[in-house]
C-alpha atoms as a PDB file:
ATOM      1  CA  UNK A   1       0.000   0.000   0.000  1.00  0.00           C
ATOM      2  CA  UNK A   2       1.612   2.952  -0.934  1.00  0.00           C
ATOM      3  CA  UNK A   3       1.631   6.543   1.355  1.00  0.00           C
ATOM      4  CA  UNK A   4       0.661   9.843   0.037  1.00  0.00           C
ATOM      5  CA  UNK A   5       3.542  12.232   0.492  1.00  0.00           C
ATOM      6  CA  UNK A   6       2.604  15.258   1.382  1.00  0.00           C
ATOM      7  CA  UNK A   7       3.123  18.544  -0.837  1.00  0.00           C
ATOM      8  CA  UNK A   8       5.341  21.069  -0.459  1.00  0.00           C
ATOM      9  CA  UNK A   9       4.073  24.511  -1.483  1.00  0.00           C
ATOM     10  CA  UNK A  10       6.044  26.582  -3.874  1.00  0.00           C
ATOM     11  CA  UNK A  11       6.703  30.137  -2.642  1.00  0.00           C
ATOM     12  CA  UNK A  12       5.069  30.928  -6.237  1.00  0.00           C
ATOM     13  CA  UNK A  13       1.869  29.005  -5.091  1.00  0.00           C
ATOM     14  CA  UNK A  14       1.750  30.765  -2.042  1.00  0.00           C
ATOM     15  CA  UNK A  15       2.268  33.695  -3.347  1.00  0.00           C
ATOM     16  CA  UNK A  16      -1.048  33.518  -5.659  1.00  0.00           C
ATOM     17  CA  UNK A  17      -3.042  31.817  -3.292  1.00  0.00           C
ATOM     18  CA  UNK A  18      -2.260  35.272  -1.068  1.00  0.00           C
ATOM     19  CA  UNK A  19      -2.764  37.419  -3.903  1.00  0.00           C
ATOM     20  CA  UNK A  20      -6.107  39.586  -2.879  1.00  0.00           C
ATOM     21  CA  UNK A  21      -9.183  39.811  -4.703  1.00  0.00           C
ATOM     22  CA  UNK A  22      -9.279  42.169  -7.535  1.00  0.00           C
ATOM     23  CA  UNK A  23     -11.775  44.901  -5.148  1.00  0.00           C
ATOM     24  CA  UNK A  24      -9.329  44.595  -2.703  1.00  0.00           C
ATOM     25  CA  UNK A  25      -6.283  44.834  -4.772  1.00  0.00           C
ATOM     26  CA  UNK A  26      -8.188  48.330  -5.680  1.00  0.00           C
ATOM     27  CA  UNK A  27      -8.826  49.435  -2.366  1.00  0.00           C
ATOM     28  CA  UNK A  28      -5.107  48.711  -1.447  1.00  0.00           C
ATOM     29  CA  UNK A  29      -3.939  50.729  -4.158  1.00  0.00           C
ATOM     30  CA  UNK A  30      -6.243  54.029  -3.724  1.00  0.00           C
ATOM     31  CA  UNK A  31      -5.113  53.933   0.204  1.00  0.00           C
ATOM     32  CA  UNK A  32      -1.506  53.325  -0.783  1.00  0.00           C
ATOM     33  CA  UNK A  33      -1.973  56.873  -3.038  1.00  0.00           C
ATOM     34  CA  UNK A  34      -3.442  58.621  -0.220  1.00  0.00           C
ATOM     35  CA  UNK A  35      -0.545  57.458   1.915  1.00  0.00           C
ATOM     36  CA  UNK A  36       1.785  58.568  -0.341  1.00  0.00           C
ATOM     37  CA  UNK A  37       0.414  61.816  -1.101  1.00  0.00           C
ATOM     38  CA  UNK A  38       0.118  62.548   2.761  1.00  0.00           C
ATOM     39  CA  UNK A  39       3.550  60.900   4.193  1.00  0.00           C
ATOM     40  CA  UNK A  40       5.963  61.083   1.703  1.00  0.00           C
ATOM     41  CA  UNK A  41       7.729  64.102   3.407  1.00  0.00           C
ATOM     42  CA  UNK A  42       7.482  61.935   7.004  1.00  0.00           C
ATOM     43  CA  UNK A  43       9.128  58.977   5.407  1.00  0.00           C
ATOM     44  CA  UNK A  44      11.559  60.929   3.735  1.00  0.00           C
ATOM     45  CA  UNK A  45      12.025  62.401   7.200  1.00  0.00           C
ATOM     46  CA  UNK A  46      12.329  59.227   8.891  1.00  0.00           C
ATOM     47  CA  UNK A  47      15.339  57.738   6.575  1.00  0.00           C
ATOM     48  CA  UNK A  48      17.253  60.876   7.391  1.00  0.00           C
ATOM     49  CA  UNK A  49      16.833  60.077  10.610  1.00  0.00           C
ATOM     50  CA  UNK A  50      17.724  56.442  10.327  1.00  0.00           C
ATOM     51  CA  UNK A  51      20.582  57.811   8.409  1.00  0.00           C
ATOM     52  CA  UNK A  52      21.978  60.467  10.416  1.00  0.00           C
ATOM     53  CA  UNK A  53      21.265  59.965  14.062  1.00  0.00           C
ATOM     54  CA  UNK A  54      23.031  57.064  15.488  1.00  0.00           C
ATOM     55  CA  UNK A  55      20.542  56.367  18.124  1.00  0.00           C
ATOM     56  CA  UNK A  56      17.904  55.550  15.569  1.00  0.00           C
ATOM     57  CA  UNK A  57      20.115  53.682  12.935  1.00  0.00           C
ATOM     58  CA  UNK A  58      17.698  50.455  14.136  1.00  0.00           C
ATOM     59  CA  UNK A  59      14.707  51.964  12.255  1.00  0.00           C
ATOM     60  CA  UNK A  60      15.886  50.975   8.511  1.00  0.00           C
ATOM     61  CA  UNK A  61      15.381  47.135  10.230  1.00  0.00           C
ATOM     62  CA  UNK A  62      11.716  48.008  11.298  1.00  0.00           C
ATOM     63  CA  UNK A  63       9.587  47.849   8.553  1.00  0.00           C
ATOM     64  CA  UNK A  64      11.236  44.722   7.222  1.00  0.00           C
ATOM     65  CA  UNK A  65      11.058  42.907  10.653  1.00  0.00           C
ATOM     66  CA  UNK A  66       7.273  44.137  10.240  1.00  0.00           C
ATOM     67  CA  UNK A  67       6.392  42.536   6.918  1.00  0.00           C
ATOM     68  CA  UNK A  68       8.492  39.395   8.071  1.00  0.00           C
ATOM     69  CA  UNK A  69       5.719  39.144  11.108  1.00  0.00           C
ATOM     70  CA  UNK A  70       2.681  39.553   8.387  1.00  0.00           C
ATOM     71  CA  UNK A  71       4.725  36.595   6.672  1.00  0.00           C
ATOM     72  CA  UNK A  72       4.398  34.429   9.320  1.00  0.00           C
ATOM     73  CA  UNK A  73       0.658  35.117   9.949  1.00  0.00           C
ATOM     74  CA  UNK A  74      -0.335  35.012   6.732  1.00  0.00           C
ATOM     75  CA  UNK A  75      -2.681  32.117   7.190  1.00  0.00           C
ATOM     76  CA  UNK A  76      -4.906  35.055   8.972  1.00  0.00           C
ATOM     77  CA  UNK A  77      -4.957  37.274   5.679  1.00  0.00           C
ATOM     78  CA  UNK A  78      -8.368  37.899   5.075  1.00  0.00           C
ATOM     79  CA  UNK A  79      -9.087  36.462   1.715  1.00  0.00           C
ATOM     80  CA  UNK A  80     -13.066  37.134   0.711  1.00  0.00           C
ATOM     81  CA  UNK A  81     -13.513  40.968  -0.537  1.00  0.00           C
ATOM     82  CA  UNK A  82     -15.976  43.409   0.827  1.00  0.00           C
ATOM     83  CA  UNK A  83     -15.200  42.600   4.660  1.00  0.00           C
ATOM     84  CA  UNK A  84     -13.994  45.865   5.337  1.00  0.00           C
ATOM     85  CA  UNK A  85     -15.814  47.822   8.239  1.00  0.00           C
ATOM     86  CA  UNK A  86     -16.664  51.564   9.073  1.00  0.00           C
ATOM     87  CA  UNK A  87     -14.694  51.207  11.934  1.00  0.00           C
ATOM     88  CA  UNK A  88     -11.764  52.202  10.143  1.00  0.00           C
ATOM     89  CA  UNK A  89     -13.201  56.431  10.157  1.00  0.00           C
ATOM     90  CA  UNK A  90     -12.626  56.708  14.096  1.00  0.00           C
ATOM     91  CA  UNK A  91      -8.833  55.719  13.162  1.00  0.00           C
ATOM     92  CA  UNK A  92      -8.455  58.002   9.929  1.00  0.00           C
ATOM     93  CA  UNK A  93     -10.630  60.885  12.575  1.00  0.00           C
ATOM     94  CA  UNK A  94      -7.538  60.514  15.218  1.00  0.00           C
ATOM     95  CA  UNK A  95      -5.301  60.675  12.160  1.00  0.00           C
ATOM     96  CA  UNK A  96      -6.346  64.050  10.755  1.00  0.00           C
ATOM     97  CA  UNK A  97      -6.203  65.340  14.962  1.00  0.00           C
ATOM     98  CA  UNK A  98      -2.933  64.095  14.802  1.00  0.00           C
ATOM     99  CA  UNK A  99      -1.802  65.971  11.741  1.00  0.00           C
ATOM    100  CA  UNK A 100      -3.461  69.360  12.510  1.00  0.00           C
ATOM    101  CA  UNK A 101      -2.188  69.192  15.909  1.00  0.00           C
ATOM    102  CA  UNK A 102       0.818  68.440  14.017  1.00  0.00           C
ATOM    103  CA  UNK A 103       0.731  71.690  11.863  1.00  0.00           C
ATOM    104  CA  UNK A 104      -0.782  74.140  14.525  1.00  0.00           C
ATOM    105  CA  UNK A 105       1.497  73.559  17.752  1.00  0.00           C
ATOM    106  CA  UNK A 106       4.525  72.371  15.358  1.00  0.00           C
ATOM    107  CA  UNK A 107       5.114  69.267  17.174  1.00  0.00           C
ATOM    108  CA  UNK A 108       8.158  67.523  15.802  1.00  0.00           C
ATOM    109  CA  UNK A 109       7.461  63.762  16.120  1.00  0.00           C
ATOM    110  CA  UNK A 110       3.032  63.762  15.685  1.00  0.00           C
ATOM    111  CA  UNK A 111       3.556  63.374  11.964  1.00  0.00           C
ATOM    112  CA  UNK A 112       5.878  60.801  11.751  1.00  0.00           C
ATOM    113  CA  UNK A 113       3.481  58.861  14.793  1.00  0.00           C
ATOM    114  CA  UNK A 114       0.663  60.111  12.983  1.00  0.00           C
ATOM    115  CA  UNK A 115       1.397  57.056   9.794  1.00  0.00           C
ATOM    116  CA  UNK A 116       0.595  54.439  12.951  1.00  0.00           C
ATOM    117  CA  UNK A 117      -3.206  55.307  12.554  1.00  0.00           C
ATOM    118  CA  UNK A 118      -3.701  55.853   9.092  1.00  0.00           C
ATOM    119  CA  UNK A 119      -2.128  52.726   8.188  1.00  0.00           C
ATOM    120  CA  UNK A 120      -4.316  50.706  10.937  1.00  0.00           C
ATOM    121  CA  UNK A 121      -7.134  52.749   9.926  1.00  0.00           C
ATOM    122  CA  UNK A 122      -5.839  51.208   6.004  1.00  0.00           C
ATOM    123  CA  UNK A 123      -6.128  47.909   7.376  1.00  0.00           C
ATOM    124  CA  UNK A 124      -9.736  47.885   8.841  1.00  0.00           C
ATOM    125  CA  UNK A 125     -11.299  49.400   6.272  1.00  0.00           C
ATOM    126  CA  UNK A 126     -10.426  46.899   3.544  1.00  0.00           C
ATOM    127  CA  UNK A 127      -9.556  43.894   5.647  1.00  0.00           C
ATOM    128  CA  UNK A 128     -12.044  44.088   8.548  1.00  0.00           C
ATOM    129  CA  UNK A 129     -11.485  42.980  11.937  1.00  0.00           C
ATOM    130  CA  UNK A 130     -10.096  39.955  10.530  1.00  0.00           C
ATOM    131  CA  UNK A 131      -7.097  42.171   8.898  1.00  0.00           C
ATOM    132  CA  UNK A 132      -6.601  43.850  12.188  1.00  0.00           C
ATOM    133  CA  UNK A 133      -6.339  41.194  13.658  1.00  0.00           C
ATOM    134  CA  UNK A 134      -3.430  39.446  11.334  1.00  0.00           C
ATOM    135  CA  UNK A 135      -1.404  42.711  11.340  1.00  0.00           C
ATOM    136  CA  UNK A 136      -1.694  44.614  14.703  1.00  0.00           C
ATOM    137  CA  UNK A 137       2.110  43.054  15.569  1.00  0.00           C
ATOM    138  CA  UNK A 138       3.273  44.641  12.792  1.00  0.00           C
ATOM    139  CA  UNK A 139       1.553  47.639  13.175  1.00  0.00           C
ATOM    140  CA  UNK A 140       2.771  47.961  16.819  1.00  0.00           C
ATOM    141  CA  UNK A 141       6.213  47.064  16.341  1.00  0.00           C
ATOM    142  CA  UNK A 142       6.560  50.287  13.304  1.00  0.00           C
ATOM    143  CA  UNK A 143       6.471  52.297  16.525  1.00  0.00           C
ATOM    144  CA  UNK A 144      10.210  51.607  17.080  1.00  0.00           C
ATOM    145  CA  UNK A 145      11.146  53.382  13.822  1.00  0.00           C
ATOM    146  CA  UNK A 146       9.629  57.009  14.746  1.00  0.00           C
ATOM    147  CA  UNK A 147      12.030  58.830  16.957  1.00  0.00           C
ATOM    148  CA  UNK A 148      11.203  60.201  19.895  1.00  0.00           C
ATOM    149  CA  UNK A 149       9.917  63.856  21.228  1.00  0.00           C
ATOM    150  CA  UNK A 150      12.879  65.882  21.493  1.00  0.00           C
ATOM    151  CA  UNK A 151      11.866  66.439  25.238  1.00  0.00           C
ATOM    152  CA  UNK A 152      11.757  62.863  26.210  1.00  0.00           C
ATOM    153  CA  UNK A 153      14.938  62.278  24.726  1.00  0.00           C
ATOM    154  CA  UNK A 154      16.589  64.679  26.023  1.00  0.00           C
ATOM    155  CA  UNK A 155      15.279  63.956  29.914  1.00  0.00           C
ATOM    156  CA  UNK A 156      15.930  60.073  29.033  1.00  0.00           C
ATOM    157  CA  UNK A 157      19.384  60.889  28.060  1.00  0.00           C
ATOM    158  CA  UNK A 158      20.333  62.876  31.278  1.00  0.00           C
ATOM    159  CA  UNK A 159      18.786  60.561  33.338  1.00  0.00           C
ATOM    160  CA  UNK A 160      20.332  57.645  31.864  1.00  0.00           C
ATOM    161  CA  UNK A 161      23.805  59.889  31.956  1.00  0.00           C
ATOM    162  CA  UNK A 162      23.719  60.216  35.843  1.00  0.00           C
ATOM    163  CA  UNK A 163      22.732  56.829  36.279  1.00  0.00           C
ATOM    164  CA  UNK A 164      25.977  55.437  33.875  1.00  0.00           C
ATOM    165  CA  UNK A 165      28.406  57.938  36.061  1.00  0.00           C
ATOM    166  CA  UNK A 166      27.337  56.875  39.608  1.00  0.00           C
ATOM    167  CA  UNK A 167      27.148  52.729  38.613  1.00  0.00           C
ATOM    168  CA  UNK A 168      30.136  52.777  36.606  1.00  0.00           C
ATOM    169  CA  UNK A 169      31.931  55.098  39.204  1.00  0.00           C
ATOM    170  CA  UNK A 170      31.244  52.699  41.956  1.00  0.00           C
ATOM    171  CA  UNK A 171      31.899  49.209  40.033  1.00  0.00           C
ATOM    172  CA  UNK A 172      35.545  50.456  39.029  1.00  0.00           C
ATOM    173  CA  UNK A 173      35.755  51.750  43.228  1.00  0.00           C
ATOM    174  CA  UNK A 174      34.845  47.860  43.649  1.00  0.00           C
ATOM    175  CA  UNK A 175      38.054  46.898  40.799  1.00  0.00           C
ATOM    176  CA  UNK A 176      40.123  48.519  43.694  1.00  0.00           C
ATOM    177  CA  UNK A 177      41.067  51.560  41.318  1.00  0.00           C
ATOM    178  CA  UNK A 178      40.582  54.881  42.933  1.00  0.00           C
ATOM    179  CA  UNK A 179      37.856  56.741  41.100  1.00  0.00           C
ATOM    180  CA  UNK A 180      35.240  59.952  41.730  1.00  0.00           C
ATOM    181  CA  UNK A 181      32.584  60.905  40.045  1.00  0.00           C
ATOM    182  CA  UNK A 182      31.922  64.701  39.843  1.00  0.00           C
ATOM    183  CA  UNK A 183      28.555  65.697  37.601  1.00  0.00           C
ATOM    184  CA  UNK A 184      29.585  63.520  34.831  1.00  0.00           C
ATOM    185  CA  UNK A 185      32.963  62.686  34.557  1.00  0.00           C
ATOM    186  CA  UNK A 186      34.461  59.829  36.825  1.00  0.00           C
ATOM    187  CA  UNK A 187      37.965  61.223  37.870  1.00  0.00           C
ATOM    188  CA  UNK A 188      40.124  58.030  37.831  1.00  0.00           C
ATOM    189  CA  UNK A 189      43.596  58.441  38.705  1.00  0.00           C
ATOM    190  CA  UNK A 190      45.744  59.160  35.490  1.00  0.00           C
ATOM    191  CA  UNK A 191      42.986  60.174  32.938  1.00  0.00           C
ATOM    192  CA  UNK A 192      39.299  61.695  33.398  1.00  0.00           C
ATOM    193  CA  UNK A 193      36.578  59.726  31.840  1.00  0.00           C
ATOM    194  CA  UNK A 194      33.632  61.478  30.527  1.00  0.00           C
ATOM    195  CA  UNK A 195      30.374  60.159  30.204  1.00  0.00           C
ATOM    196  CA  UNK A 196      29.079  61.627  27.704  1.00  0.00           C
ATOM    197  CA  UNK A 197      25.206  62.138  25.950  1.00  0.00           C
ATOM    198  CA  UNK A 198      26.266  59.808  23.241  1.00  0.00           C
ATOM    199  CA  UNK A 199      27.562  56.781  25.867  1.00  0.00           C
ATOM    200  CA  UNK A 200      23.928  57.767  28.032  1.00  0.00           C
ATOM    201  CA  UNK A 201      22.864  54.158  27.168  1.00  0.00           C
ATOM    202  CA  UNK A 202      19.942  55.689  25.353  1.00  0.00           C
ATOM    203  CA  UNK A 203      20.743  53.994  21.884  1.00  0.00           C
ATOM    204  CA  UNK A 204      21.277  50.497  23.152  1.00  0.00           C
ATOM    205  CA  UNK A 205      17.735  50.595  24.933  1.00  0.00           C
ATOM    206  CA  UNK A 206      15.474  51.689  22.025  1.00  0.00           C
ATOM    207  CA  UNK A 207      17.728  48.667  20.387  1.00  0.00           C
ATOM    208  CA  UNK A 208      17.219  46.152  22.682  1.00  0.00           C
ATOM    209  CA  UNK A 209      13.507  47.364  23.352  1.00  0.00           C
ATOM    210  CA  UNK A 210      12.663  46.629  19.823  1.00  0.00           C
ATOM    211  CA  UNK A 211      14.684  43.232  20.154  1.00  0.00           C
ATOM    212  CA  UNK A 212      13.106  42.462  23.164  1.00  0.00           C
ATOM    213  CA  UNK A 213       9.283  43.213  21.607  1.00  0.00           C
ATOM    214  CA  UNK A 214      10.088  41.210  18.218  1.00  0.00           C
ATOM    215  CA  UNK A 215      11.498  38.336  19.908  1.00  0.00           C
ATOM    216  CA  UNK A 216       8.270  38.131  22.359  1.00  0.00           C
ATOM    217  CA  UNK A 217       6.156  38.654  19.061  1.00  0.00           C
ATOM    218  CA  UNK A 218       8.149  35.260  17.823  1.00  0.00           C
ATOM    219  CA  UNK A 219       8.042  33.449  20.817  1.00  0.00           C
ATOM    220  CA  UNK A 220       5.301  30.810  21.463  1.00  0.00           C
ATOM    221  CA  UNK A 221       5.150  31.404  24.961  1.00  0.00           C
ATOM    222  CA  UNK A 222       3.057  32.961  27.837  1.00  0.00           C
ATOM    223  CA  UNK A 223       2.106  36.528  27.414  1.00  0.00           C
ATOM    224  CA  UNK A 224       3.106  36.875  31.178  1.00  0.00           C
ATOM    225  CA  UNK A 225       6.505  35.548  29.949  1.00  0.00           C
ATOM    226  CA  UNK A 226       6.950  37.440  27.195  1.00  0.00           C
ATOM    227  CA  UNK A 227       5.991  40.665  28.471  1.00  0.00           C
ATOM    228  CA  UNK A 228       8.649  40.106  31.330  1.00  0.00           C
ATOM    229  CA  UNK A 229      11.073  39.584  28.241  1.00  0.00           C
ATOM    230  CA  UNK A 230       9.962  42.986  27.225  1.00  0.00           C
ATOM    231  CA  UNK A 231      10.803  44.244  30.487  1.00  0.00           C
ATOM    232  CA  UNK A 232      13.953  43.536  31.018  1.00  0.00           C
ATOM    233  CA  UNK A 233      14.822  45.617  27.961  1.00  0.00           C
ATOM    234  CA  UNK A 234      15.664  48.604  30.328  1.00  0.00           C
ATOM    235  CA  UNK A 235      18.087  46.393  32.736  1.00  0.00           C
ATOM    236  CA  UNK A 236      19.542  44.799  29.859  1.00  0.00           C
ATOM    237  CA  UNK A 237      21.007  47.883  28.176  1.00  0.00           C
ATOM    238  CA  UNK A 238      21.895  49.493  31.179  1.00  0.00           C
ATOM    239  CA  UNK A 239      23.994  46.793  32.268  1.00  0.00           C
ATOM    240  CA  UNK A 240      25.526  46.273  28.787  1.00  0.00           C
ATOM    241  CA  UNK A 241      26.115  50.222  28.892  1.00  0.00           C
ATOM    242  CA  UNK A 242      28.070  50.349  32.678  1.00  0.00           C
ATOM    243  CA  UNK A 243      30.311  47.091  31.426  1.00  0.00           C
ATOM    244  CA  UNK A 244      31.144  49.328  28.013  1.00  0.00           C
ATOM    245  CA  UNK A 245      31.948  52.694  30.666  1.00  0.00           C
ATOM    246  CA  UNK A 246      33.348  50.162  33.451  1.00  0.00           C
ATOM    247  CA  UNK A 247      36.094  48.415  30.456  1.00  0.00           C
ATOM    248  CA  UNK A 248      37.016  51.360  29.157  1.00  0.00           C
ATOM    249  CA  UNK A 249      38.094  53.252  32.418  1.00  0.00           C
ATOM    250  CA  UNK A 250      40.117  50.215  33.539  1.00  0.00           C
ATOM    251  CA  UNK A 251      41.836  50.220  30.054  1.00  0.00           C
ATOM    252  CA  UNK A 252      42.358  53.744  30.277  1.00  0.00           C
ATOM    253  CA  UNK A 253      43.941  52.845  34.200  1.00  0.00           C
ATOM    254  CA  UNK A 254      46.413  50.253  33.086  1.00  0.00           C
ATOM    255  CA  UNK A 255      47.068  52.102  29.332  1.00  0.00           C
ATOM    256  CA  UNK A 256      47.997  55.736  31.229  1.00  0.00           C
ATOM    257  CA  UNK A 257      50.602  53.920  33.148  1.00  0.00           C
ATOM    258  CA  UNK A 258      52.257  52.642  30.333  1.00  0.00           C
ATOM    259  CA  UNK A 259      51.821  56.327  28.704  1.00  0.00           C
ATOM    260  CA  UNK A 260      56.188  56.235  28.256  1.00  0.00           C
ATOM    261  CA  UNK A 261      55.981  53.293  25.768  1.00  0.00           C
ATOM    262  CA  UNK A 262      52.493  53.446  23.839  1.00  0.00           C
ATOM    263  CA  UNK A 263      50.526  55.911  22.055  1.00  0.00           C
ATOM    264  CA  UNK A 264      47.833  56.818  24.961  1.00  0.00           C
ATOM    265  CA  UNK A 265      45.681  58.746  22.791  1.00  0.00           C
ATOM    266  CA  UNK A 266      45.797  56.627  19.417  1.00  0.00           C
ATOM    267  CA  UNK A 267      45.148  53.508  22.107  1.00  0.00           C
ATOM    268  CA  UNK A 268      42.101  54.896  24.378  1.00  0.00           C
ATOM    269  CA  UNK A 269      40.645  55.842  20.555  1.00  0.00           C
ATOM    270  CA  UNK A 270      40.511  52.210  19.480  1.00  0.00           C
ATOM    271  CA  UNK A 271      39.201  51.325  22.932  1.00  0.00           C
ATOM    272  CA  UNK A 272      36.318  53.836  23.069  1.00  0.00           C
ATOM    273  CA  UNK A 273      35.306  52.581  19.474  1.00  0.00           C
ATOM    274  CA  UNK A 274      35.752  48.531  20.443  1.00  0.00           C
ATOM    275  CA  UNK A 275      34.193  48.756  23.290  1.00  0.00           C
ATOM    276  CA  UNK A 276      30.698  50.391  21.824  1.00  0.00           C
ATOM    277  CA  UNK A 277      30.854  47.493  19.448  1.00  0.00           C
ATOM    278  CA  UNK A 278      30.911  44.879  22.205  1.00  0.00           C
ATOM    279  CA  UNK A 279      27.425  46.762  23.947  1.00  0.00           C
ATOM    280  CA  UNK A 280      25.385  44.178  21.681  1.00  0.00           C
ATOM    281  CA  UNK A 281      27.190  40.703  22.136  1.00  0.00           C
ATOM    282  CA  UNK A 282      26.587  41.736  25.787  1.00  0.00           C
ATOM    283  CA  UNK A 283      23.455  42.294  25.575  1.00  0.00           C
ATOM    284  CA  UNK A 284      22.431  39.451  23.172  1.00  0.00           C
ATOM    285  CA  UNK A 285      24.317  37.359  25.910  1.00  0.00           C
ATOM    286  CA  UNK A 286      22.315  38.442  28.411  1.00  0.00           C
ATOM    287  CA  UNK A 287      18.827  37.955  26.508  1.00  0.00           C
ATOM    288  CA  UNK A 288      19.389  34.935  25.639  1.00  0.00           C
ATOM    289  CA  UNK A 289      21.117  34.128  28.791  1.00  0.00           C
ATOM    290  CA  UNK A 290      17.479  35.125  30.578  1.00  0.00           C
ATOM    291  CA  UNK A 291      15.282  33.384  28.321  1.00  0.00           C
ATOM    292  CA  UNK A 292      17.631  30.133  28.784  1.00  0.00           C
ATOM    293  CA  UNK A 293      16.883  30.357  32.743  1.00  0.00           C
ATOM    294  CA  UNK A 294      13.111  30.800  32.270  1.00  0.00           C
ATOM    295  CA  UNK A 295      13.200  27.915  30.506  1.00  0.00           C
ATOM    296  CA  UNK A 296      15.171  25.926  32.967  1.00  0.00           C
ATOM    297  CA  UNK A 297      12.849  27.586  36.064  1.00  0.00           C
ATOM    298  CA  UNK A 298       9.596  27.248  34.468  1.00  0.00           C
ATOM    299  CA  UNK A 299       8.587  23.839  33.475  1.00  0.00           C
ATOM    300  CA  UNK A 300       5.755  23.296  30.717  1.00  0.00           C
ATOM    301  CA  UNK A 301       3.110  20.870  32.249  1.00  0.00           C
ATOM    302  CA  UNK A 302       2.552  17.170  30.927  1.00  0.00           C
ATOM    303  CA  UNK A 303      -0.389  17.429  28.493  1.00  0.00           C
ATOM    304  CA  UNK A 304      -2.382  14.800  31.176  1.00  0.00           C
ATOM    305  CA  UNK A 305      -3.558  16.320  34.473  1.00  0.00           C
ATOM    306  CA  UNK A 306      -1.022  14.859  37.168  1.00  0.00           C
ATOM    307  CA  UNK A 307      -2.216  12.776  39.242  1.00  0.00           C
ATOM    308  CA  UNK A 308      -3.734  14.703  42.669  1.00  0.00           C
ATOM    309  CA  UNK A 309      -3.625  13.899  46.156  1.00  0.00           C
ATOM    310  CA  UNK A 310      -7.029  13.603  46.601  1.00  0.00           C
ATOM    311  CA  UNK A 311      -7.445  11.192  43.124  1.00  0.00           C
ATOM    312  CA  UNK A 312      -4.696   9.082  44.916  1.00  0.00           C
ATOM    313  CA  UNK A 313      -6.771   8.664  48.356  1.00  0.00           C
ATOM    314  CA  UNK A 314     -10.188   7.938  46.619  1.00  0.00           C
ATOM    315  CA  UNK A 315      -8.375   5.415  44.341  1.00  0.00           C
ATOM    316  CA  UNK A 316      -6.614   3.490  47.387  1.00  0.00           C
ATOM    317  CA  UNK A 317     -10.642   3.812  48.891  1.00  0.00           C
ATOM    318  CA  UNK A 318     -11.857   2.042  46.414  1.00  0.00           C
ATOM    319  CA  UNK A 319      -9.501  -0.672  46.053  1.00  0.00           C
END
C-alpha cells in the first residue's frame, strides 16, 4: 500500500493563493496613493533620521522585521472581498487630529506617529477585523522606527547619563582603582573619563527594546513571559552600557601607566570605538542568557492532568 507524500508549497503558489481579490487589490492601491500623497515628506524624514542619528540607525530594520511578522501570519490574511468595516473612520478621525495638531502647535514627532493610525485605519477598512487582527504586531512594532519627542529624549538621556556615572563610578571603586565621580565625569587616577550624551545608554535601549518586543512577538510562549522579556529591555542595556563605561576606564587605568611606551591617545581611541561594538554581544548574551533560565525555572506541564492527592486517596478507597 503505498503513502501519500505530502506537498510542499512553492513560494510561487503561495504567493497567488495570497494574492487579494481584484476589489481589494483596488482598495489597497487608492489607500496606498493617499498614503503617499500625505507621508511622503514623514518617510523621507524618517530615513534621514535612520541615516543620520546614530541612536535611531535600528529603524531601517523596522519595517522589514514588520512585513516578516505579516509573513508568518499570513494564514490570517483575510481572503473574501468586501469585509472591510466603518470602523476604520474613528482611526483616519484621530489621524487628521494628529496631523493638525501636528501643523498648529509644530510638534516635531506627531507626523511621523501620525502614519501608525492611518495605516491601521488602512487595514480595517479593507480587511475588517479579521485584517486587524493578522497585522496589529506589525503595526505595533513600526512604533520603534519614529524617533522620539525631542523632550523625552533629552530627559531620558540625562537621566540615563547620571545613572551610567554613579554605577560605573562605583563598580571600578569595587576593581580597587581609585575613582570619583563629579557631575559627569568619573575622575580616575591618570585620565578623566567622561560620560558623555552619546555613551547615556539611550541607543542600546530603544535597540534592545525593539529586540526584546520582536522576539516576544516570535516566541510561542506565555504573554506573562513574554511581556517580562519585554521588560527587562531597560536592565539589559543598562547593564551592557556600565560594562562598556566600566572596560574602558580600567583600560584607560592600566594604558595611562604605560603612557612612556604606547601611544595613549591613538590607544584609548581604538578602545572607546571597540568597546561600543561589544554593547550588543553583551546584551544578546544576556537575553538569551534570561530566556535560557526561564526555561530551565519554568517547566511546561505534561499534556495529562497529574495525578492529585485527593485522586490518589479515593483510588486506594476504592480498592
Amino acid at each position: 500500500m503505498e503513502t501519500a507524500t505530502p506537498r510542499t508549497t512553492s513560494l510561487s503558489d503561495e504567493l497567488k493563493r495570497l494574492m487579494p481579490q481584484p476589489k481589494v487589490l483596488a482598495a489597497w492601491l487608492v489607500l496606498a496613493i493617499a498614503f503617499s500623497w500625505f507621508h511622503w515628506a514623514s518617510v523621507r524624514y524618517l530615513m534621514y533620521t535612520w541615516w543620520n542619528q546614530e541612536d535611531y540607525q535600528h529603524g531601517f530594520f523596522v519595517p522589514l522585521f514588520s512585513l516578516y511578522l505579516l509573513w508568518l501570519r499570513r494564514d490570517m490574511m483575510p481572503q473574501s472581498p468586501g469585509r472591510g468595516i466603518w470602523w476604520a473612520l474613528p482611526l483616519f478621525g484621530l489621524w487628521a487630529v494628529m496631523r493638525w495638531a501636528a501643523i498648529f502647535f509644530n510638534y516635531d514627532c506627531i507626523p511621523e506617529l501620525a502614519l501608525l493610525p492611518f495605516m491601521a485605519g488602512m487595514t480595517l477598512f479593507v480587511g475588517g477585523w479579521q485584517g486587524l487582527l493578522w497585522a496589529w504586531p506589525s503595526l505595533t512594532f513600526l512604533i520603534f522606527m519614529t524617533p522620539l519627542p525631542a523632550f523625552v529624549q533629552g530627559m531620558a538621556s540625562e537621566q540615563l547619563q547620571r545613572l551610567a556615572t554613579f554605577c560605573s563610578c562605583w563598580m571600578i571603586q569595587t576593581l580597587g582603582i581609585p575613582a570619583m565621580a563629579q557631575g559627569n565625569v568619573i575622575q580616575l587616577s591618570e585620565k578623566p573619563l567622561e560620560v558623555a550624551r552619546a555613551c547615556s545608554g539611550l541607543r542600546m535601549m530603544m535597540l534592545f527594546f525593539a529586540i526584546c518586543v520582536g522576539a516576544a512577538f516570535l516566541m510561542r510562549k506565555p504573554l506573562w513571559e513574554r511581556l517580562l522579556i519585554v521588560a527587562s529591555a531597560p536592565p539589559i542595556a543598562v547593564i551592557a552600557n556600565l560594562f562598556r563605561i566600566v572596560m574602558t576606564g580600567v583600560i584607560y587605568e592600566v594604558v595611562g601607566r604605560w603612557s612612556s611606551a604606547i601611544d595613549v591617545d591613538q590607544v584609548e581611541h581604538i578602545i572607546h570605538d571597540w568597546a561600543g561594538f561589544l554593547m550588543m554581544p553583551v546584551g544578546l548574551a544576556l537575553l538569551l542568557a534570561e530566556t535560557w533560565l526561564l526555561s530551565k525555572l519554568l517547566v511546561a506541564p505534561p499534556p495529562d492532568r497529574p495525578l492529585m492527592v485527593g485522586d490518589m486517596l479515593s483510588r486506594q478507597a476504592t480498592d
